[in-house]
N, C-alpha and C. Protein backbone atom coordinates (compact mmCIF):
# COMPACT_ATOMS: atom_id res chain seq x y z
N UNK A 1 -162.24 -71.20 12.44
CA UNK A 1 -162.28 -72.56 12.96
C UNK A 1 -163.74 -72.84 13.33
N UNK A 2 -164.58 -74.22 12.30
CA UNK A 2 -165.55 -74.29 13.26
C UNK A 2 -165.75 -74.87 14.45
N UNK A 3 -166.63 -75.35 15.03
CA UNK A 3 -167.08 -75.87 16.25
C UNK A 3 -166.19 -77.01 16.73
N UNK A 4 -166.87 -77.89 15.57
CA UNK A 4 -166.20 -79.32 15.36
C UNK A 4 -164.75 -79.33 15.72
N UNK A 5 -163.87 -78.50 14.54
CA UNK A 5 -162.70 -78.56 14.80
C UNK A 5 -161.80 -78.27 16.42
N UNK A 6 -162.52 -77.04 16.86
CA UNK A 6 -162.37 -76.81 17.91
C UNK A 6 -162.43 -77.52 18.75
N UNK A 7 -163.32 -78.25 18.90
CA UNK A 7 -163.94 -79.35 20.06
C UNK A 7 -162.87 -80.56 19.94
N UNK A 8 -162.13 -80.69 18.76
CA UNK A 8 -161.84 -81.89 18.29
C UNK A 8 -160.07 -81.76 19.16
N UNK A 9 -159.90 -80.19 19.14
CA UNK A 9 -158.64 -79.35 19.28
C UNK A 9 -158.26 -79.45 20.88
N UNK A 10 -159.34 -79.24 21.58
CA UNK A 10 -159.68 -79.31 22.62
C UNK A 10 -159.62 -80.60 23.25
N UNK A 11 -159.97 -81.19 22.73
CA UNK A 11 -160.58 -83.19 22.92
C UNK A 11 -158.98 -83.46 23.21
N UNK A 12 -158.30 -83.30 22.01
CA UNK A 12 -156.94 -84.10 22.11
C UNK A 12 -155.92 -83.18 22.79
N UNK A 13 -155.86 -82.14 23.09
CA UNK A 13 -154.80 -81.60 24.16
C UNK A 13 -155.59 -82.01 25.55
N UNK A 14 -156.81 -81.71 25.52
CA UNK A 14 -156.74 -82.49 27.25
C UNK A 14 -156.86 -83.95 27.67
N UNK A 15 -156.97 -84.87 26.45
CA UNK A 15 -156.29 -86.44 26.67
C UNK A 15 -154.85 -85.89 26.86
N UNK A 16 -154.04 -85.45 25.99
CA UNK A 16 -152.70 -85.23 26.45
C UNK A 16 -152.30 -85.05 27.63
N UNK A 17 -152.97 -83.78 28.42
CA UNK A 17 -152.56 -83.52 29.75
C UNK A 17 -153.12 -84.54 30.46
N UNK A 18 -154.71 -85.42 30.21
CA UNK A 18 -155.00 -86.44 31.34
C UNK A 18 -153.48 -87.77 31.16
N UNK A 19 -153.27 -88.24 30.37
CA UNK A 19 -152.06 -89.08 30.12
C UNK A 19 -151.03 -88.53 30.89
N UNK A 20 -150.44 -87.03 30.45
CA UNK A 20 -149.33 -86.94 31.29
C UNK A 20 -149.61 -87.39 32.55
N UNK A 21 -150.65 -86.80 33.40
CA UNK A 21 -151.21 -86.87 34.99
C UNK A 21 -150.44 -88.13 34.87
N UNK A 22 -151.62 -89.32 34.52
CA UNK A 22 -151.58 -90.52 34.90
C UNK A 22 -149.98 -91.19 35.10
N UNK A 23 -149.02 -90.58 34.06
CA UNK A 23 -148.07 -91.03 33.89
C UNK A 23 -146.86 -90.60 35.12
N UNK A 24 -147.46 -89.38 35.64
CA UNK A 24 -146.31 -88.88 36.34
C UNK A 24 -146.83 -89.32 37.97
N UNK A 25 -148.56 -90.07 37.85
CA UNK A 25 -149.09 -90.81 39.05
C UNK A 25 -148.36 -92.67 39.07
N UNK A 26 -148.58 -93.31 37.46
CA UNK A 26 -148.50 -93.82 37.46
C UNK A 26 -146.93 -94.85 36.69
N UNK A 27 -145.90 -93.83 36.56
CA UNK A 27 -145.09 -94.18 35.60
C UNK A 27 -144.77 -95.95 34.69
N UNK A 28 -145.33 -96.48 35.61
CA UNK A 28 -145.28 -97.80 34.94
C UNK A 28 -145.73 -98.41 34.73
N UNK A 29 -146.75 -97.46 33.82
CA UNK A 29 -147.79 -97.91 32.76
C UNK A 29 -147.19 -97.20 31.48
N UNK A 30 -147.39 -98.08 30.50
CA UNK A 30 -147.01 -97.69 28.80
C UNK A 30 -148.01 -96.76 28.28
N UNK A 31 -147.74 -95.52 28.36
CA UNK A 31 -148.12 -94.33 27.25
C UNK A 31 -147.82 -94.00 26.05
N UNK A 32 -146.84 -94.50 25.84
CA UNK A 32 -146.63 -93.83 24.46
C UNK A 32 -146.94 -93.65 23.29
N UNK A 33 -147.48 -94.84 22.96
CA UNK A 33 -148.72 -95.06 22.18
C UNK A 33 -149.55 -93.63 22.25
N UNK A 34 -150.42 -93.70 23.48
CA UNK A 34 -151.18 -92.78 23.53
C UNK A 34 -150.64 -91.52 23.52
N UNK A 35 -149.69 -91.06 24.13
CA UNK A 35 -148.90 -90.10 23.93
C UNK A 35 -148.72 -89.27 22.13
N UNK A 36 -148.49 -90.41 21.62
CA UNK A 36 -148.30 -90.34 19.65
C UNK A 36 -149.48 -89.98 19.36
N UNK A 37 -151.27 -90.43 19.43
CA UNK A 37 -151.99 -90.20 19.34
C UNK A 37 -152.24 -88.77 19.17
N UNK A 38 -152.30 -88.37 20.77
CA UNK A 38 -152.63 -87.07 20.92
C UNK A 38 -151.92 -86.26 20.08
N UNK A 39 -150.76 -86.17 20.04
CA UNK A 39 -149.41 -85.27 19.58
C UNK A 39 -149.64 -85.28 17.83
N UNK A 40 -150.25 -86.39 17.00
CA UNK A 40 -150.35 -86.42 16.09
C UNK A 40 -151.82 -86.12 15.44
N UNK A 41 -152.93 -86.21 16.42
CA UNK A 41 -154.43 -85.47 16.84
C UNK A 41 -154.04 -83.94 16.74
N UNK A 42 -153.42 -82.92 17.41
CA UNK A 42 -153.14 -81.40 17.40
C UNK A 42 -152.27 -81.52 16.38
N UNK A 43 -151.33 -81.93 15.66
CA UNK A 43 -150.50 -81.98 14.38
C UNK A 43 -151.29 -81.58 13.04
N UNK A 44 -152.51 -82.83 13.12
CA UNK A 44 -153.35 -82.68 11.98
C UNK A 44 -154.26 -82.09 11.84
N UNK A 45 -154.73 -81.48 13.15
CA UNK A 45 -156.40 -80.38 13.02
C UNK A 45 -156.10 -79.52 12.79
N UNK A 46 -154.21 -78.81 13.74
CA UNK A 46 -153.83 -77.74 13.22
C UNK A 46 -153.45 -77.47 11.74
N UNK A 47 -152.67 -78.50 11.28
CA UNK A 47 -152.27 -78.31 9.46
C UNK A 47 -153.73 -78.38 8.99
N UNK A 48 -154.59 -78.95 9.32
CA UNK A 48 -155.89 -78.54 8.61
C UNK A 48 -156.31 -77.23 8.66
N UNK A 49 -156.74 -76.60 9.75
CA UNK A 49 -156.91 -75.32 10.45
C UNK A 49 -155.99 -74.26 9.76
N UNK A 50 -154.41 -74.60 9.59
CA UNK A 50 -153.35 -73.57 8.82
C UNK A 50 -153.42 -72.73 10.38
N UNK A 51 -153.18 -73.13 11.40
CA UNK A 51 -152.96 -72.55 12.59
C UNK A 51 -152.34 -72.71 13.76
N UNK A 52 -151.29 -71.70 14.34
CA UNK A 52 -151.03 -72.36 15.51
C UNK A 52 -152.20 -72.78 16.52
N UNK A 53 -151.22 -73.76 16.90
CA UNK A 53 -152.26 -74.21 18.75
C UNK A 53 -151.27 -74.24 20.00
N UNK A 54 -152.05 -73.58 20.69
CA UNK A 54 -151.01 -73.76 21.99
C UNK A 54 -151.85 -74.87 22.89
N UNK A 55 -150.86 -75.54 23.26
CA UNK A 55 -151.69 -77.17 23.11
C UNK A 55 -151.56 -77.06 24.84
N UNK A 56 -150.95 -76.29 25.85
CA UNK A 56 -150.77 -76.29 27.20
C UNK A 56 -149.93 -75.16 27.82
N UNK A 57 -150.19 -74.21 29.01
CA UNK A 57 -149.33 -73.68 29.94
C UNK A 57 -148.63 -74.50 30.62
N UNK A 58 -147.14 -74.19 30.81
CA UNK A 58 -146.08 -74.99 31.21
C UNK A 58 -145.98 -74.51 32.49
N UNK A 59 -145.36 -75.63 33.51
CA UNK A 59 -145.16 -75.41 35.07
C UNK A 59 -143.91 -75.51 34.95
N UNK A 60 -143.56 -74.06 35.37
CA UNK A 60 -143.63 -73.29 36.41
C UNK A 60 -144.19 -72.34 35.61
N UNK A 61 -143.76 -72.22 34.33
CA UNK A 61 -144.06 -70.87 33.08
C UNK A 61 -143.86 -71.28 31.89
N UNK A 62 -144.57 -70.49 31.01
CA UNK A 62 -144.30 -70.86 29.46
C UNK A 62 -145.44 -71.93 29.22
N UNK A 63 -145.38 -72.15 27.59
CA UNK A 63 -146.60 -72.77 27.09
C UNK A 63 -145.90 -73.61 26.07
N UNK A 64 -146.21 -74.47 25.93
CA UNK A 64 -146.09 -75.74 24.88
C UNK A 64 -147.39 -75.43 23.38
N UNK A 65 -146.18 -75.21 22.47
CA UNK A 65 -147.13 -74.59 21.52
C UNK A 65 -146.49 -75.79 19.69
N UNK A 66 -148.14 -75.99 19.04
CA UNK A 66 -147.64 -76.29 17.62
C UNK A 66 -147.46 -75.01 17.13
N UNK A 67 -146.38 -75.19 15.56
CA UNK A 67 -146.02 -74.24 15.19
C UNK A 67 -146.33 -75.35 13.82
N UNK A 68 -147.60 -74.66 12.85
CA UNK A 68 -148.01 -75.30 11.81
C UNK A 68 -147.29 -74.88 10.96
N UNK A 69 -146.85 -73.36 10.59
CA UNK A 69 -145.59 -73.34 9.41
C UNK A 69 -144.39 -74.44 9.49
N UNK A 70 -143.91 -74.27 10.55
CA UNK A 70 -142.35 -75.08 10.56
C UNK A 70 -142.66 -76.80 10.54
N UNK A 71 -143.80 -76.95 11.10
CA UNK A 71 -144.20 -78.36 11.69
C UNK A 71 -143.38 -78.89 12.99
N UNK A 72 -143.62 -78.14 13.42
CA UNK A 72 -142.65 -78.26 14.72
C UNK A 72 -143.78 -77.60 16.13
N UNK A 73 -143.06 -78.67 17.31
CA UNK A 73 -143.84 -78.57 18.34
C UNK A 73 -142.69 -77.28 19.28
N UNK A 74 -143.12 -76.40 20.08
CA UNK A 74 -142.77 -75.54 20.75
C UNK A 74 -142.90 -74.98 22.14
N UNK A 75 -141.65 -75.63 22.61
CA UNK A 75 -141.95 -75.11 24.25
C UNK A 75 -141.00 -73.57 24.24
N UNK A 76 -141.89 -72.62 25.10
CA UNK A 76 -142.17 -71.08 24.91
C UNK A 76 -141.66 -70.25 26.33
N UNK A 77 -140.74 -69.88 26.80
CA UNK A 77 -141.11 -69.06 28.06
C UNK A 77 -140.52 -67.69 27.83
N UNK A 78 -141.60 -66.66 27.66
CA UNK A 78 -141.75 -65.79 27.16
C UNK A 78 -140.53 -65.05 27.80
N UNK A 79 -140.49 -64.65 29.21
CA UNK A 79 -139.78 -64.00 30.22
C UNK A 79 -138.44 -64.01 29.98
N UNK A 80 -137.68 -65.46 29.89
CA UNK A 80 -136.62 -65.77 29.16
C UNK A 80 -136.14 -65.75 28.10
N UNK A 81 -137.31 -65.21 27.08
CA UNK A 81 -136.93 -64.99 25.94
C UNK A 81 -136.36 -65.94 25.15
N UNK A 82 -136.71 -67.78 25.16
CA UNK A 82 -136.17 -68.78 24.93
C UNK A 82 -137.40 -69.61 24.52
N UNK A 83 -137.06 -70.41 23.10
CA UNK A 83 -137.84 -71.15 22.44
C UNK A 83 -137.58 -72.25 22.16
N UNK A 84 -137.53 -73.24 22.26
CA UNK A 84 -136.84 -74.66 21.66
C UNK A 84 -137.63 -75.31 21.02
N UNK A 85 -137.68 -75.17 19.43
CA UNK A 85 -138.37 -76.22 18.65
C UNK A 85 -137.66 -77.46 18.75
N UNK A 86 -138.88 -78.66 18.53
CA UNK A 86 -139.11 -80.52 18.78
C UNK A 86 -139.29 -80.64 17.68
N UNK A 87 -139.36 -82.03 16.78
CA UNK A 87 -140.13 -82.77 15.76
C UNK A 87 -141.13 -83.41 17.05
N UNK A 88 -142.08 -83.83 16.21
CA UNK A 88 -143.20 -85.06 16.89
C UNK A 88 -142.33 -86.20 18.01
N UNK A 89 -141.30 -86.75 17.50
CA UNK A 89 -141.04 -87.95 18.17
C UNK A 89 -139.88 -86.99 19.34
N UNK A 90 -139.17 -86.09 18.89
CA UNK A 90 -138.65 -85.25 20.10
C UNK A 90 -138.72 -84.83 21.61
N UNK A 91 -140.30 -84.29 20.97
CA UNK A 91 -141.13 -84.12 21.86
C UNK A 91 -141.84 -84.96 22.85
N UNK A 92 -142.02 -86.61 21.84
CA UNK A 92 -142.83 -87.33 22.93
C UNK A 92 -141.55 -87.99 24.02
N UNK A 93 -139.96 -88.09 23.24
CA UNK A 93 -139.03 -88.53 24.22
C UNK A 93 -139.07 -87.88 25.40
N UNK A 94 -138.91 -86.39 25.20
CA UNK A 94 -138.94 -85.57 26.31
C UNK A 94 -140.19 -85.63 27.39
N UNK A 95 -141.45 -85.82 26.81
CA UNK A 95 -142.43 -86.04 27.46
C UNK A 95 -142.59 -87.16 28.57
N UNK A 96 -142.00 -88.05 28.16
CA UNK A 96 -142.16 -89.75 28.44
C UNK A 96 -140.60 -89.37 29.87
N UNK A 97 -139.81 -88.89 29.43
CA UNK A 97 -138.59 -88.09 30.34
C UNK A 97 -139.52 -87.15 31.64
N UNK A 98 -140.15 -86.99 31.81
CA UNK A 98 -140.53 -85.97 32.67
C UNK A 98 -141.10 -84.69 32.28
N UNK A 99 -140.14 -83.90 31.27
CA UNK A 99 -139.88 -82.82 30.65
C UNK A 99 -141.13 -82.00 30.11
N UNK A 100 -141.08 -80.58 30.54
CA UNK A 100 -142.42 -80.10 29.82
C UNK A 100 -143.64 -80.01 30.24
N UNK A 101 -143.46 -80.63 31.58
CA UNK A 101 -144.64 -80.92 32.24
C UNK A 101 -145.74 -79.56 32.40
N UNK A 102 -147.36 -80.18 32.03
CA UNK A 102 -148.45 -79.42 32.33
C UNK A 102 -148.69 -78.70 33.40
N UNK A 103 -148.75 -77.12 33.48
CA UNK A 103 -148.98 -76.60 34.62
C UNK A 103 -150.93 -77.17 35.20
N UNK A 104 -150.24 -77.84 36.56
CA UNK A 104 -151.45 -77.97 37.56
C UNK A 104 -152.90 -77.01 37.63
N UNK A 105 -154.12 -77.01 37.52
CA UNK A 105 -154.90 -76.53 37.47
C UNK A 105 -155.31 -76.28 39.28
């Protein structure tokens, strides 16, 4: 992966997590839009790349991960031994729901 891509990889998972913030500060404001953006930003750098991305650590545990073979988005908690693949629009329902939320820095 070069630089670029990386940076680019980077760029759009942490608009993602700044959006969630805002959304779970501000819920009634329209994200979703932006929400699609991002989600479709890590979709395409990764199928470019031919790589997973783990696009966030999940609160309380677990990580929200693309899965570029399947094309499928992936929330992960290792401990539990439990995986639940999303499509794109799956994922942003659940998102826009609460669900999945970014572990706090």
């Amino acid at each position: 992966m070069n630089n670029l891509e990386k940076h680019l990889l980077q760029l759009a998972t942490g608009q993602l997590k700044e959006r969630l913030l805002q959304h779970r500060l501000k819920p009634y404001l329209p994200i979703w839009g932006e929400l699609y953006c991002s989600l479709r930003d890590i979709r395409r750098i990764s199928l470019q790349l031919s790589q997973h991305t783990v696009i966030y650590e999940l609160q309380p545990t677990g990580r929200l991960v693309y899965n570029f073979e399947t094309d499928k988005f992936r929330a992960e908690v290792e401990e539990l031994h439990f995986t639940l693949s999303m499509s794109m629009d799956e994922l942003l329902e659940s998102l826009l729901q609460g669900r999945f939320a970014p572990k706090m820095e």
